[in-house]
N, C-alpha and C. Protein backbone atom coordinates (compact mmCIF):
# COMPACT_ATOMS: atom_id res chain seq x y z
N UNK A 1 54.95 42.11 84.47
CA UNK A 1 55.98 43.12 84.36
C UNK A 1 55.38 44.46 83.95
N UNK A 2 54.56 44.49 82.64
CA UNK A 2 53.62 45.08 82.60
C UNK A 2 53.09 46.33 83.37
N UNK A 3 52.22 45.52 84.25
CA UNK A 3 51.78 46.21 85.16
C UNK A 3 52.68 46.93 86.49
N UNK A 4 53.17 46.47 86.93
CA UNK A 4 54.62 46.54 88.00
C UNK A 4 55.01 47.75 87.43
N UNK A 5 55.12 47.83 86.64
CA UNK A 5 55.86 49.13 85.59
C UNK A 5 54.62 50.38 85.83
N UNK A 6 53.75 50.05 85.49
CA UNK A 6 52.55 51.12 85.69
C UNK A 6 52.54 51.82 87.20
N UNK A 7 52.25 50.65 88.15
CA UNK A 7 52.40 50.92 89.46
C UNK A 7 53.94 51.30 89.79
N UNK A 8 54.51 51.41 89.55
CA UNK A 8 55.74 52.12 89.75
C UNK A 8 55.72 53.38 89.45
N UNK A 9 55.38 53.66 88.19
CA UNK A 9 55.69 55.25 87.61
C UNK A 9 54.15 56.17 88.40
N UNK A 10 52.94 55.12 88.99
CA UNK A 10 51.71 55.66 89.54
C UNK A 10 52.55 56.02 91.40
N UNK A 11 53.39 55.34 91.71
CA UNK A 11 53.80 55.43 92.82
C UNK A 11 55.52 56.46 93.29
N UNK A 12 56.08 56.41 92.15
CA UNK A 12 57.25 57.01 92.57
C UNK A 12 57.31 58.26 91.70
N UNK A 13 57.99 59.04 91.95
CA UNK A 13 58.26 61.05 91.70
C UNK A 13 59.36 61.27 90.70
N UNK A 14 60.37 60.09 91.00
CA UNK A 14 61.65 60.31 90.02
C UNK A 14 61.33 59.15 89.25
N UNK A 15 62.24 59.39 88.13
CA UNK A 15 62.49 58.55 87.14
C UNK A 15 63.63 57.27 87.18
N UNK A 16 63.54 56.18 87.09
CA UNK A 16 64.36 55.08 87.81
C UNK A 16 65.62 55.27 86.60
N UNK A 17 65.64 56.15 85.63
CA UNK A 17 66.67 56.08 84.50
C UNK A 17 66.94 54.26 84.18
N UNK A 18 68.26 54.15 84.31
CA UNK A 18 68.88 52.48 84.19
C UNK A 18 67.75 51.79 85.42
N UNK A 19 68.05 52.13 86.85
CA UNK A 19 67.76 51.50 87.74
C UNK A 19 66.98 50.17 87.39
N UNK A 20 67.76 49.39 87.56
CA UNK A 20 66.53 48.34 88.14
C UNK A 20 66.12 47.35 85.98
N UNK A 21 66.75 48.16 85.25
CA UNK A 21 66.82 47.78 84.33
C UNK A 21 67.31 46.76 83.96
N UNK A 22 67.99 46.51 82.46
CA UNK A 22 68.92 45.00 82.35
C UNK A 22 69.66 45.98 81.20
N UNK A 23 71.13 45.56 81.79
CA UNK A 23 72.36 46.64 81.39
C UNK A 23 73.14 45.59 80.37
N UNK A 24 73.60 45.81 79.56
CA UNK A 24 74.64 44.80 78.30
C UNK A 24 75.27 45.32 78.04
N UNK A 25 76.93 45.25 77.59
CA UNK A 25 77.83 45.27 76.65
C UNK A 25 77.61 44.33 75.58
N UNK A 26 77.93 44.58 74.27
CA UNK A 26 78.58 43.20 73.51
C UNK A 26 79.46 44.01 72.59
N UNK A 27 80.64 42.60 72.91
CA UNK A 27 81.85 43.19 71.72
C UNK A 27 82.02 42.92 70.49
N UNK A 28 82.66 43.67 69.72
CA UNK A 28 82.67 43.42 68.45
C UNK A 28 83.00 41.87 68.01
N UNK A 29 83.75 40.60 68.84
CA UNK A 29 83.73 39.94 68.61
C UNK A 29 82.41 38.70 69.39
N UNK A 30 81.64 39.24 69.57
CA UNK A 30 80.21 38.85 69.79
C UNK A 30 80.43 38.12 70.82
N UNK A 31 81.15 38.15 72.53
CA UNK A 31 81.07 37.94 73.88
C UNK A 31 80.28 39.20 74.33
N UNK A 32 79.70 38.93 75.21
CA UNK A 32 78.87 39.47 75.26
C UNK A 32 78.81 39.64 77.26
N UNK A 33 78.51 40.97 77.80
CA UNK A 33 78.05 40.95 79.43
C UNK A 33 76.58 41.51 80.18
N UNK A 34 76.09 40.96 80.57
CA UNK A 34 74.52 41.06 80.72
C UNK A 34 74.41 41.56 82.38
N UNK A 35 73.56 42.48 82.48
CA UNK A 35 73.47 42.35 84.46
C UNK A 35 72.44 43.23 84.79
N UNK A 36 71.35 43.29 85.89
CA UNK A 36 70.49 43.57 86.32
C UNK A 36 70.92 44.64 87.03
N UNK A 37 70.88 46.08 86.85
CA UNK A 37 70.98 47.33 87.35
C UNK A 37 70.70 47.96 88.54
N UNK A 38 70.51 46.48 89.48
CA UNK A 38 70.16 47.18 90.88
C UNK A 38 70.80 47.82 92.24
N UNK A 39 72.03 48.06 91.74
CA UNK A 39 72.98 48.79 92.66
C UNK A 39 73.76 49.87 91.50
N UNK A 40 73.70 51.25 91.94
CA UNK A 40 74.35 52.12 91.21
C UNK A 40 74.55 53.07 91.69
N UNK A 41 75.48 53.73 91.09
CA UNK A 41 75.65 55.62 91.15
C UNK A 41 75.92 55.96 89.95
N UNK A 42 75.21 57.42 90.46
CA UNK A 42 75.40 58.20 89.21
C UNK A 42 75.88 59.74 89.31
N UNK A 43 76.83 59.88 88.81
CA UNK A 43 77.53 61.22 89.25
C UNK A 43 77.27 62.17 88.01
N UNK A 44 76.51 63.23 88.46
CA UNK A 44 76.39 64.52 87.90
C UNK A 44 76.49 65.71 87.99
N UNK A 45 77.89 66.62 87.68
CA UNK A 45 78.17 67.95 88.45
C UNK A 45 78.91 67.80 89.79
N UNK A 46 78.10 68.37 90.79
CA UNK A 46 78.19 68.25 92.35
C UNK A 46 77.53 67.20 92.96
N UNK A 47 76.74 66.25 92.40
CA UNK A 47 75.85 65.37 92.97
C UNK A 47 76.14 63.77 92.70
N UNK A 48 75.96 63.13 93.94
CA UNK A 48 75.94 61.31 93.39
C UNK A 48 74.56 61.05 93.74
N UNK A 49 74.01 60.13 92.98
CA UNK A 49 72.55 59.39 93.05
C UNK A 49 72.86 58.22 93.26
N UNK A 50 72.47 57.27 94.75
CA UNK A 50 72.77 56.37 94.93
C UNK A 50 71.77 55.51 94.59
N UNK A 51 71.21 54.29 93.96
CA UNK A 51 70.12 53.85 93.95
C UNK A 51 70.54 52.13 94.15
N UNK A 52 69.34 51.37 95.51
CA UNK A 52 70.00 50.50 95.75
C UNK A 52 68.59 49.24 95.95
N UNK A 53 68.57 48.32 95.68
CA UNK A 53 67.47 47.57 95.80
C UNK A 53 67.34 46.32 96.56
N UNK A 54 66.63 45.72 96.13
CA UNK A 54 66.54 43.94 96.61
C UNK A 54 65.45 43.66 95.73
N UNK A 55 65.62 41.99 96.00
CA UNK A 55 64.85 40.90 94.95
C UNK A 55 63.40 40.22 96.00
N UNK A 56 62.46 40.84 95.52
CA UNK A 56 61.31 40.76 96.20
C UNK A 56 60.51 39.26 95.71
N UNK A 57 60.29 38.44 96.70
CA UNK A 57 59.51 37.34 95.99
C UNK A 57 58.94 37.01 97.11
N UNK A 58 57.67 35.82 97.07
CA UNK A 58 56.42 35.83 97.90
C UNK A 58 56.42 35.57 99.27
N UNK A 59 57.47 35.25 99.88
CA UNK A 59 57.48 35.29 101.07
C UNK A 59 58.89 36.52 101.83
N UNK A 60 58.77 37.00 100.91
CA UNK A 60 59.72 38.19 100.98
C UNK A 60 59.32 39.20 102.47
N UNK A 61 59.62 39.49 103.41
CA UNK A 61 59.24 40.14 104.46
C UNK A 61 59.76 42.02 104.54
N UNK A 62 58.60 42.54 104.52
CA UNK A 62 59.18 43.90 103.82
C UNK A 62 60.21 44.49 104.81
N UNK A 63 60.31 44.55 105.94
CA UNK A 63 61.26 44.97 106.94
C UNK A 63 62.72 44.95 106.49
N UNK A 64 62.49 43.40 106.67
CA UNK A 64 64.03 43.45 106.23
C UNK A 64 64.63 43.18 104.80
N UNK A 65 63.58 43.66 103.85
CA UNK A 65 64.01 43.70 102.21
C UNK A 65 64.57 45.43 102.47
N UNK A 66 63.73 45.96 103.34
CA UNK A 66 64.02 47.83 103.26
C UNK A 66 65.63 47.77 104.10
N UNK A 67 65.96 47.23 105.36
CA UNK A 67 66.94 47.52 105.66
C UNK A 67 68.02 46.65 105.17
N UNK A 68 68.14 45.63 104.00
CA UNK A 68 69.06 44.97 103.62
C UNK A 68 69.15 46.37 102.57
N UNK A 69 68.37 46.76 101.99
CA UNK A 69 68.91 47.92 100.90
C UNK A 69 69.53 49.14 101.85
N UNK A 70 69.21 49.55 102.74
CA UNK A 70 70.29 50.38 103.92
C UNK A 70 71.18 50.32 103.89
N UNK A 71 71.79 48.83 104.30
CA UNK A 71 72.82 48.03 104.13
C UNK A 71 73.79 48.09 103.29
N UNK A 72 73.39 48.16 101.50
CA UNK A 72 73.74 48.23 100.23
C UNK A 72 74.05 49.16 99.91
N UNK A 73 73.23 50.55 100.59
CA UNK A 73 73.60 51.93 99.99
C UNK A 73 75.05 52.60 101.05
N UNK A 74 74.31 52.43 102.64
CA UNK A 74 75.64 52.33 103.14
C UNK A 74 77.34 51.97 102.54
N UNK A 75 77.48 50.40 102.21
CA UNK A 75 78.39 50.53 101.15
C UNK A 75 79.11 51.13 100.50
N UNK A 76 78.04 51.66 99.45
CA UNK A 76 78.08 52.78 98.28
C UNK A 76 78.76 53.72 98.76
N UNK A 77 77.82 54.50 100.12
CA UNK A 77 78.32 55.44 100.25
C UNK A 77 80.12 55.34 100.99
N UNK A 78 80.30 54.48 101.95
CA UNK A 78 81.32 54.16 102.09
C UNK A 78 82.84 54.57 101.60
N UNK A 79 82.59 53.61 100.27
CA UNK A 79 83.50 53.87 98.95
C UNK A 79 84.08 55.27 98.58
N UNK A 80 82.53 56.43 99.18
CA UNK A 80 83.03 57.40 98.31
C UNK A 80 83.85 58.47 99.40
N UNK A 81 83.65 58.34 101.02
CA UNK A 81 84.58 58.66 102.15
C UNK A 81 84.45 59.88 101.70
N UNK A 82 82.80 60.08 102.06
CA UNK A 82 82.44 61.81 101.99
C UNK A 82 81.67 61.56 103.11
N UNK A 83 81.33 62.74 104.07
CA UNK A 83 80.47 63.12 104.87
C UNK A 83 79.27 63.22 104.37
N UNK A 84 78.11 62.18 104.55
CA UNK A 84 76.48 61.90 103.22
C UNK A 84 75.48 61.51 104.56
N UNK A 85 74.53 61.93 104.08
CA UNK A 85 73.78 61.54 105.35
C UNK A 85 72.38 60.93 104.03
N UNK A 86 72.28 59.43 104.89
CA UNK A 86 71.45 58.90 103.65
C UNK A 86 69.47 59.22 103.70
N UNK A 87 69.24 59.53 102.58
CA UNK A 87 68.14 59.96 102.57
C UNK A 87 66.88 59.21 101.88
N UNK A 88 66.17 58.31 102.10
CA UNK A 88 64.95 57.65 101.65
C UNK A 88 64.15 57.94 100.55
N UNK A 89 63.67 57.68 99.47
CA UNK A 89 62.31 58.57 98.92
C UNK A 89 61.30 57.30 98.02
């Protein structure tokens, strides 16, 4: 994990904020909700940040790990029934 983390911040420009993190509530009466941060938006001002992923493991085929996340952000954008033209980075 470690390392993954290194090579990430050596490979990408933005900052993943939550992305991709592990997100919790817990309530005052100690139930508690746990979930892996890999589909989101984030609205700031004039702008949404869509950020959308997949679960990579060893026989994982990169093609279609990239266009199942297409797929996911599509969605996203969907929902929000704005004119968005989706952009990669």
């Amino acid at each position: 994990k470690k390392r993954a983390m290194e090579i990430i911040d050596e490979l990408e420009d933005k900052k993943r904020s939550v992305y991709c993190g592990a997100t919790f509530l817990i309530k005052p009466n100690l139930d508690y909700v746990m979930s892996v941060a890999i589909r989101q938006m984030i609205f700031a001002k004039d702008r949404c940040s869509i950020y959308v992923g997949s679960g990579i493991v060893w026989d994982s085929d990169p093609v279609k790990e990239y266009e199942e996340t297409l797929i996911k952000a599509k969605a996203n954008l969907k929902s929000l029934d704005f004119d968005i033209e989706l952009v990669s980075s």
